[in-house]
PDB file of N, CA and C in Angstrom:
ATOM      1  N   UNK A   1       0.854  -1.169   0.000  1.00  0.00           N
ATOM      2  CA  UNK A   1       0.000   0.000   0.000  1.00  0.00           C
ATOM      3  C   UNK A   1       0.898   1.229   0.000  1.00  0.00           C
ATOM      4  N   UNK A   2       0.291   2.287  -1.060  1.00  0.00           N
ATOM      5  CA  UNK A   2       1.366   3.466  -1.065  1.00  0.00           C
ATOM      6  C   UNK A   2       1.669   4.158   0.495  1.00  0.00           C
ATOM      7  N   UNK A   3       2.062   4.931   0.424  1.00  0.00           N
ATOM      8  CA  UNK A   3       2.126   6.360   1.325  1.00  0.00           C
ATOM      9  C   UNK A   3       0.907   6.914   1.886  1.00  0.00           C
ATOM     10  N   UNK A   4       0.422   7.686   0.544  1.00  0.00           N
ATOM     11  CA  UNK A   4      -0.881   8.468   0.808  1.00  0.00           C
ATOM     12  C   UNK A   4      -1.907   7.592   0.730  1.00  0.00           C
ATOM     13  N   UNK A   5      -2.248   6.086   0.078  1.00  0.00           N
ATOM     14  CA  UNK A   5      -3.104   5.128   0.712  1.00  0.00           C
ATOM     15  C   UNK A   5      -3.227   5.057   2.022  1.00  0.00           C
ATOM     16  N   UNK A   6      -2.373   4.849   2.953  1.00  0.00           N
ATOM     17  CA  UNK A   6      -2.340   4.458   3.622  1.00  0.00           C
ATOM     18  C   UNK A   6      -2.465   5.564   4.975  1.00  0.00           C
ATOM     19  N   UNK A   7      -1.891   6.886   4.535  1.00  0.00           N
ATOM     20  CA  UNK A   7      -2.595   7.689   5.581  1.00  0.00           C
ATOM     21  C   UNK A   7      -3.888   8.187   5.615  1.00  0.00           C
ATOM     22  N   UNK A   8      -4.822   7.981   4.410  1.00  0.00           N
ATOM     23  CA  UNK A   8      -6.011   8.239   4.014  1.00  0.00           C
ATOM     24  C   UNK A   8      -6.834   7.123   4.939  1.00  0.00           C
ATOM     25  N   UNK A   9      -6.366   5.866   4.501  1.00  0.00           N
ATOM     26  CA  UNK A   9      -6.729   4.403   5.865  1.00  0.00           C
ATOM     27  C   UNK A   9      -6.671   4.855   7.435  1.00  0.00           C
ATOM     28  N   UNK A  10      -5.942   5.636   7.106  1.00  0.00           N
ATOM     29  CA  UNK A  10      -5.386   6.091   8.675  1.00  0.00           C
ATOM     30  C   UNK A  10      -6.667   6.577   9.261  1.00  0.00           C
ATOM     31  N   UNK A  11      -6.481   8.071   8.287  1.00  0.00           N
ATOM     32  CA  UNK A  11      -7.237   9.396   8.557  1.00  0.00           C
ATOM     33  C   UNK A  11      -8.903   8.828   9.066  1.00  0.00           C
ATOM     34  N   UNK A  12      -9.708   7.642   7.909  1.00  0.00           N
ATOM     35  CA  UNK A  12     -10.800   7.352   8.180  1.00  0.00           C
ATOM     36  C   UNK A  12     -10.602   6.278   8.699  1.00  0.00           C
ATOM     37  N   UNK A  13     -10.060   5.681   9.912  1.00  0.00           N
ATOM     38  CA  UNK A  13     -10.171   4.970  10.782  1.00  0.00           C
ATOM     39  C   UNK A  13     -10.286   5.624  11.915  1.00  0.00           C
ATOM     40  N   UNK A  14      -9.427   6.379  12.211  1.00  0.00           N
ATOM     41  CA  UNK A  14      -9.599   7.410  13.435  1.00  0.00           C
ATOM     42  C   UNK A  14     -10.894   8.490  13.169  1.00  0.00           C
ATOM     43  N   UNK A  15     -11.478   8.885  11.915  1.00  0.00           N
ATOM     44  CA  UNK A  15     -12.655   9.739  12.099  1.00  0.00           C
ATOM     45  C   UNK A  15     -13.763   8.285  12.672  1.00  0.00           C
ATOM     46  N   UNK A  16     -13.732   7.742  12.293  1.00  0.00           N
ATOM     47  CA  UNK A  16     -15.227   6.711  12.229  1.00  0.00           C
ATOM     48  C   UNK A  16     -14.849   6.107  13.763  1.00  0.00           C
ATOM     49  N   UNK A  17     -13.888   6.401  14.169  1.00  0.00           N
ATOM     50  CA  UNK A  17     -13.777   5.795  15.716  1.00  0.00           C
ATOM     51  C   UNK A  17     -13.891   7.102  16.607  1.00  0.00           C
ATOM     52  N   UNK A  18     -13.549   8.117  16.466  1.00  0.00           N
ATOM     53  CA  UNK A  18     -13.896   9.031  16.963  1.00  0.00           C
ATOM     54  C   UNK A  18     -15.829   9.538  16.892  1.00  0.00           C
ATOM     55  N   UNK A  19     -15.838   9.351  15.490  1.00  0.00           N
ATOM     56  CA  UNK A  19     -17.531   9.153  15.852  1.00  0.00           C
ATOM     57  C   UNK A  19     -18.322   8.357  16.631  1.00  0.00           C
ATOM     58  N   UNK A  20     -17.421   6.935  16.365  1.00  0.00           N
ATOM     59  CA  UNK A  20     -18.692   5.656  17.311  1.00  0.00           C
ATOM     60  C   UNK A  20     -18.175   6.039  18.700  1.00  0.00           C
ATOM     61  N   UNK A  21     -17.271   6.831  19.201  1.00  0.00           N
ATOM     62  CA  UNK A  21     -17.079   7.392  20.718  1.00  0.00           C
ATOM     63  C   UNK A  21     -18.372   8.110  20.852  1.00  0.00           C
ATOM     64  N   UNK A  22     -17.898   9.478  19.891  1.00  0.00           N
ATOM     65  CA  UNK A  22     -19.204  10.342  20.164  1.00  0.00           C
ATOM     66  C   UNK A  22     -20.569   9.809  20.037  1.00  0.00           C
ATOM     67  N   UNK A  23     -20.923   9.237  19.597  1.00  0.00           N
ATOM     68  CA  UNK A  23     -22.486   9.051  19.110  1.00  0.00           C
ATOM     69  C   UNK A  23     -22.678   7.668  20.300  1.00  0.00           C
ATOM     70  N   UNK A  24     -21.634   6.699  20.114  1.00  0.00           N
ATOM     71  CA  UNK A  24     -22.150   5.616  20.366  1.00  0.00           C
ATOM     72  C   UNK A  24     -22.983   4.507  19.767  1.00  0.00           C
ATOM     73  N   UNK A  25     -23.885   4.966  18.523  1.00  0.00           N
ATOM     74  CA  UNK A  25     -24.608   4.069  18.221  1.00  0.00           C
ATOM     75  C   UNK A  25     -24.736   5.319  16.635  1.00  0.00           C
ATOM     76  N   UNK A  26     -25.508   3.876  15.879  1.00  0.00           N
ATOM     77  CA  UNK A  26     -26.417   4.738  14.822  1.00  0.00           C
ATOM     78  C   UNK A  26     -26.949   3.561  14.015  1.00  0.00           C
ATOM     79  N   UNK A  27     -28.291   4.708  13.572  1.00  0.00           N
ATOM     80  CA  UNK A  27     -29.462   3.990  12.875  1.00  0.00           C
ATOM     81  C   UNK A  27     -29.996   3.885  11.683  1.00  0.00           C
ATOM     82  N   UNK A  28     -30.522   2.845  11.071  1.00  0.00           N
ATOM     83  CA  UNK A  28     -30.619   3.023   9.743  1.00  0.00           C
ATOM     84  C   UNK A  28     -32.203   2.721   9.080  1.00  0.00           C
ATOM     85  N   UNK A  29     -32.363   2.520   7.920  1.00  0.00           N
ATOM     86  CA  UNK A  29     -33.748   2.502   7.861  1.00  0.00           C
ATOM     87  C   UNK A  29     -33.941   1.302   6.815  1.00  0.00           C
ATOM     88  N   UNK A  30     -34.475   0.378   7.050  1.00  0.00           N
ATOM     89  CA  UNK A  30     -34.410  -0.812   6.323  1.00  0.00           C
ATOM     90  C   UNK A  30     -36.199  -0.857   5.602  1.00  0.00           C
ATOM     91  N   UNK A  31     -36.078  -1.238   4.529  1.00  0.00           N
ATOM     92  CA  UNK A  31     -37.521  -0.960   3.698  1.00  0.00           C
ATOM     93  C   UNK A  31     -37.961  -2.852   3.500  1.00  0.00           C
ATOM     94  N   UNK A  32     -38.844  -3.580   4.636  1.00  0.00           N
ATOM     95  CA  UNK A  32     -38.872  -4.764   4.565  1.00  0.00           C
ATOM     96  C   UNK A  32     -40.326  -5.578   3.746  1.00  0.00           C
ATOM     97  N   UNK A  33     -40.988  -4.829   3.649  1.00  0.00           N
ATOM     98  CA  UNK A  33     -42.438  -5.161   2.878  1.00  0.00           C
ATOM     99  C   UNK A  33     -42.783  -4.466   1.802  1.00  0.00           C
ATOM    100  N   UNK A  34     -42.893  -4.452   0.648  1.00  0.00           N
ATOM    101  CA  UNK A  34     -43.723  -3.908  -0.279  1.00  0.00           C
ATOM    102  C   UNK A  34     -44.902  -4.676  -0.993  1.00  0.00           C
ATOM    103  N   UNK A  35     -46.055  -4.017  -1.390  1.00  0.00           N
ATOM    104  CA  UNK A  35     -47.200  -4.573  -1.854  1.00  0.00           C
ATOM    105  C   UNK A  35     -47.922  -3.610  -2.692  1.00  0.00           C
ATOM    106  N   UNK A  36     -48.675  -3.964  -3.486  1.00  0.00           N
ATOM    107  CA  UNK A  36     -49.236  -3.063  -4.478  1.00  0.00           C
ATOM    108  C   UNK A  36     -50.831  -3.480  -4.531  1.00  0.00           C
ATOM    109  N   UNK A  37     -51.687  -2.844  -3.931  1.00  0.00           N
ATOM    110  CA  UNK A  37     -53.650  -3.760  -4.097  1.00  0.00           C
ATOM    111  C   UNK A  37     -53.836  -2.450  -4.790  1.00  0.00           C
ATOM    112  N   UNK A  38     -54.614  -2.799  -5.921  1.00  0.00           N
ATOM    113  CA  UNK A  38     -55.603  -1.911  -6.600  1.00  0.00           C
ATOM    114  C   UNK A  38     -54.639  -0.927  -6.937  1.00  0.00           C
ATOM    115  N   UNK A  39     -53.627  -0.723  -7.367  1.00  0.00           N
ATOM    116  CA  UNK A  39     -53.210   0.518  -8.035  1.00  0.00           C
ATOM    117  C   UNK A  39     -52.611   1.395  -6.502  1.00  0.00           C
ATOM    118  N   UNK A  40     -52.924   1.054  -5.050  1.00  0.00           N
ATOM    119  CA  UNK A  40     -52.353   1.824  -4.160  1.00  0.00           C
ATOM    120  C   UNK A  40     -50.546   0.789  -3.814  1.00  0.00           C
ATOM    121  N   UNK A  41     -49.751   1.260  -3.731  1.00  0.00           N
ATOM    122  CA  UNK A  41     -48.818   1.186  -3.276  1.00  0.00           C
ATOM    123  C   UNK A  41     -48.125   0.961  -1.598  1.00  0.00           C
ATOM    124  N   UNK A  42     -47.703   0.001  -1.393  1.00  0.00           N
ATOM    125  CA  UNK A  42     -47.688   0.236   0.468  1.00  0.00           C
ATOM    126  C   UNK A  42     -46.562  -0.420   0.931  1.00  0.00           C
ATOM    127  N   UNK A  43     -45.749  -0.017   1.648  1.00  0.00           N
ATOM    128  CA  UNK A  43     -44.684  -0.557   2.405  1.00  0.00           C
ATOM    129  C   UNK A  43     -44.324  -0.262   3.563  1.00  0.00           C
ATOM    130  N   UNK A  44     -43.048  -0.945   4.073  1.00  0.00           N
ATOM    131  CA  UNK A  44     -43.488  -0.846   6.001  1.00  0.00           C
ATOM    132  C   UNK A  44     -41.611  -0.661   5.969  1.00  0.00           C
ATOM    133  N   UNK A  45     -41.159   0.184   6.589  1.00  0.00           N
ATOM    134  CA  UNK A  45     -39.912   0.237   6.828  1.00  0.00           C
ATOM    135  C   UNK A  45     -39.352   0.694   8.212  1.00  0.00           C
ATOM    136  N   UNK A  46     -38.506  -0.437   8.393  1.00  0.00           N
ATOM    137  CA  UNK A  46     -38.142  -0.661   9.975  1.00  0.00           C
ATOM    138  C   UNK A  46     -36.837   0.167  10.130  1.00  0.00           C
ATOM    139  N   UNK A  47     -36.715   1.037  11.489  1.00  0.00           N
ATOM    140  CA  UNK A  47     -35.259   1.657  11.515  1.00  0.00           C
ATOM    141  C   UNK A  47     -34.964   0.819  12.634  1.00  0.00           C
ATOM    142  N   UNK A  48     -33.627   0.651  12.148  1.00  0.00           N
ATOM    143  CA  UNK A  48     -32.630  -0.345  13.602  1.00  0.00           C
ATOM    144  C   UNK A  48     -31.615   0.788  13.816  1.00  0.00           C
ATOM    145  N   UNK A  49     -31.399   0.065  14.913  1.00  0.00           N
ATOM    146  CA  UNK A  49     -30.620   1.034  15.530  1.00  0.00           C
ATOM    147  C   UNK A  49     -28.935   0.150  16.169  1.00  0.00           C
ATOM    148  N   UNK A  50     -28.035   0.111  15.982  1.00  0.00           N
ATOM    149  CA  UNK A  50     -27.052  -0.641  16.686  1.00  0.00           C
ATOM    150  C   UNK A  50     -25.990   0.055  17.401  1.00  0.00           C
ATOM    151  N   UNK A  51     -25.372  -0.650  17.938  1.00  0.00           N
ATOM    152  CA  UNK A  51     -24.623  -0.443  19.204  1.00  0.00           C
ATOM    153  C   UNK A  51     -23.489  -0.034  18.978  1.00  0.00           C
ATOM    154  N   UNK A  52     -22.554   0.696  19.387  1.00  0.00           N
ATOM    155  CA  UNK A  52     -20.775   0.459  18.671  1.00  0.00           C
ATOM    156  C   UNK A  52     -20.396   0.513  19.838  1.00  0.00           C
ATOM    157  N   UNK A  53     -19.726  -0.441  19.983  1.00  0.00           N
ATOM    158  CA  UNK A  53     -18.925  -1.234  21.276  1.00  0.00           C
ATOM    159  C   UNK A  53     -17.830  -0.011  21.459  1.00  0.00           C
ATOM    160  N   UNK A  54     -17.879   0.567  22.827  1.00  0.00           N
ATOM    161  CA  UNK A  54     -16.440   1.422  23.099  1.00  0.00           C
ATOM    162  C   UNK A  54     -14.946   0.457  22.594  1.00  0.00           C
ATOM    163  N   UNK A  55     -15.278  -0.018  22.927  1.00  0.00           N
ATOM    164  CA  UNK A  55     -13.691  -0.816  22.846  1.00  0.00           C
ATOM    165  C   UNK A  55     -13.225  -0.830  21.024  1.00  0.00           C
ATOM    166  N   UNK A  56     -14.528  -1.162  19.595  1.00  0.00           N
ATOM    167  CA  UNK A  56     -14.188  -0.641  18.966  1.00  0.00           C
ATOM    168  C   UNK A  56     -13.914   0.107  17.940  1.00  0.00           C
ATOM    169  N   UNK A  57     -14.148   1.639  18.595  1.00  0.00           N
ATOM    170  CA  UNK A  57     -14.068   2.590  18.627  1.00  0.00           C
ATOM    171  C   UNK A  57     -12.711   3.057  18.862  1.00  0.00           C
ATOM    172  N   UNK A  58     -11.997   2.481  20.226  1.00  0.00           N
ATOM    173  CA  UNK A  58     -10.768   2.824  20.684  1.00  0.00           C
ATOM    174  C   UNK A  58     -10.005   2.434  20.006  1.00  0.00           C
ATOM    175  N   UNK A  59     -10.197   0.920  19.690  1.00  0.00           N
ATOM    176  CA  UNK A  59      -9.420   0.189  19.053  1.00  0.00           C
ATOM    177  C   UNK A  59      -8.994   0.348  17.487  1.00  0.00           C
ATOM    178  N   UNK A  60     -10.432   1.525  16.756  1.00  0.00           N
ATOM    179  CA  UNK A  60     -10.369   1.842  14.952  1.00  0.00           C
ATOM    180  C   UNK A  60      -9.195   3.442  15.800  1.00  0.00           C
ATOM    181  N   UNK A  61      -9.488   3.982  16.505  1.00  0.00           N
ATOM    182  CA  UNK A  61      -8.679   4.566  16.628  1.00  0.00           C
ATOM    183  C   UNK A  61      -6.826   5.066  16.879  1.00  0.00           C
ATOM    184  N   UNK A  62      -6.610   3.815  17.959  1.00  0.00           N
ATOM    185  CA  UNK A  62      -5.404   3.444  18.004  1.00  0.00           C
ATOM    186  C   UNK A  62      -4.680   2.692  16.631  1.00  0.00           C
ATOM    187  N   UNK A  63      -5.419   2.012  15.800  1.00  0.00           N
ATOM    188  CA  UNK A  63      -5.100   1.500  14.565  1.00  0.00           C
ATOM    189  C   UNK A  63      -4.540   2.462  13.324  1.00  0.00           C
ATOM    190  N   UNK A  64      -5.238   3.418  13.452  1.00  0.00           N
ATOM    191  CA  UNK A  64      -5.780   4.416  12.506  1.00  0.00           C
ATOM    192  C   UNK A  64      -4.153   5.179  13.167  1.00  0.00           C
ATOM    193  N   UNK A  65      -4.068   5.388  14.299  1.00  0.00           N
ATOM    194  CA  UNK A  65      -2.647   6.020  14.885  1.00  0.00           C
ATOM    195  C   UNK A  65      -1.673   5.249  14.166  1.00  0.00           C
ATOM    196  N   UNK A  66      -1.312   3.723  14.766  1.00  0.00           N
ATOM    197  CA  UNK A  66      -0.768   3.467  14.430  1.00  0.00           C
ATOM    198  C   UNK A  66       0.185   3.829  12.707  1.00  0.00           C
ATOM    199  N   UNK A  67      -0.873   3.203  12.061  1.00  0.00           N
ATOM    200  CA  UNK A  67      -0.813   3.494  10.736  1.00  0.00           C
ATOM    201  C   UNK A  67      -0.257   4.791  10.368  1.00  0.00           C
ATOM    202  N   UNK A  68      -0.169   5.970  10.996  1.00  0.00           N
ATOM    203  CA  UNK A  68       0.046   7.224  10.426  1.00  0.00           C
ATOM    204  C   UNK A  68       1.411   7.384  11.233  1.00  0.00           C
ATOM    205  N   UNK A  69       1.846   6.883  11.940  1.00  0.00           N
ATOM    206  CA  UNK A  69       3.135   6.812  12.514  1.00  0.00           C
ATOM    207  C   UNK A  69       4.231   5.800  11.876  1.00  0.00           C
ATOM    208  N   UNK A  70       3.924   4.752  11.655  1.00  0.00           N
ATOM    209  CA  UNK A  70       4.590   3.388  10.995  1.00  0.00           C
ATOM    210  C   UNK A  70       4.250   3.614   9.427  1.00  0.00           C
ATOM    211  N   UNK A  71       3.357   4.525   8.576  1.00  0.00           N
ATOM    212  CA  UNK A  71       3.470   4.776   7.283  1.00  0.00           C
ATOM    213  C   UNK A  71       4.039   5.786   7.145  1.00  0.00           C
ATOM    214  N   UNK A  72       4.510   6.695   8.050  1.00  0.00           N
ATOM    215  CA  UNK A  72       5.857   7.334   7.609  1.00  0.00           C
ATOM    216  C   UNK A  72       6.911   7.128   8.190  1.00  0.00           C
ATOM    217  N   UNK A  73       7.090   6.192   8.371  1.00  0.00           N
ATOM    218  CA  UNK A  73       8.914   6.029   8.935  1.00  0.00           C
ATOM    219  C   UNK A  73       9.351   5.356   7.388  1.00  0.00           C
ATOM    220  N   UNK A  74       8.588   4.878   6.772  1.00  0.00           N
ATOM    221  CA  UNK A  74       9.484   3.967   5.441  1.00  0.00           C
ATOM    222  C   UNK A  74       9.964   5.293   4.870  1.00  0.00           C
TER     223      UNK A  74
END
């Protein structure tokens, strides 16, 4: 992996772990039924919601360090 690959890997490992710190969680919206009677249209869409484990969070973060320290020493 180049140089600037690899601090870019960096860069969005430590943002997306710094987010699942802040937020903790996030939700999405899943579209699970569709049906069509008579010309009306109808569907049912479920939002989930999941968890992001502190640990990793810490752990995309310290990685994300790593990487930007050990991709520039070569």
């Amino acid at each position: 992996m180049s140089g600037k690959a690899m601090t870019v890997v960096a860069i969005v490992l430590i943002a997306l772990g710094a987010f699942g710190l802040a937020r903790g969680k996030f939700s999405y919206t899943e579209e699970t039924h569709e049906a069509e009677i008579a010309g009306i249209e109808l569907s049912v869409k479920d939002r989930e919601t999941v968890a992001v484990p502190q640990w990793l969070s810490i752990g995309a973060i310290a990685a994300g360090a790593l990487l930007l320290v050990f991709g520039r020493r070569k």
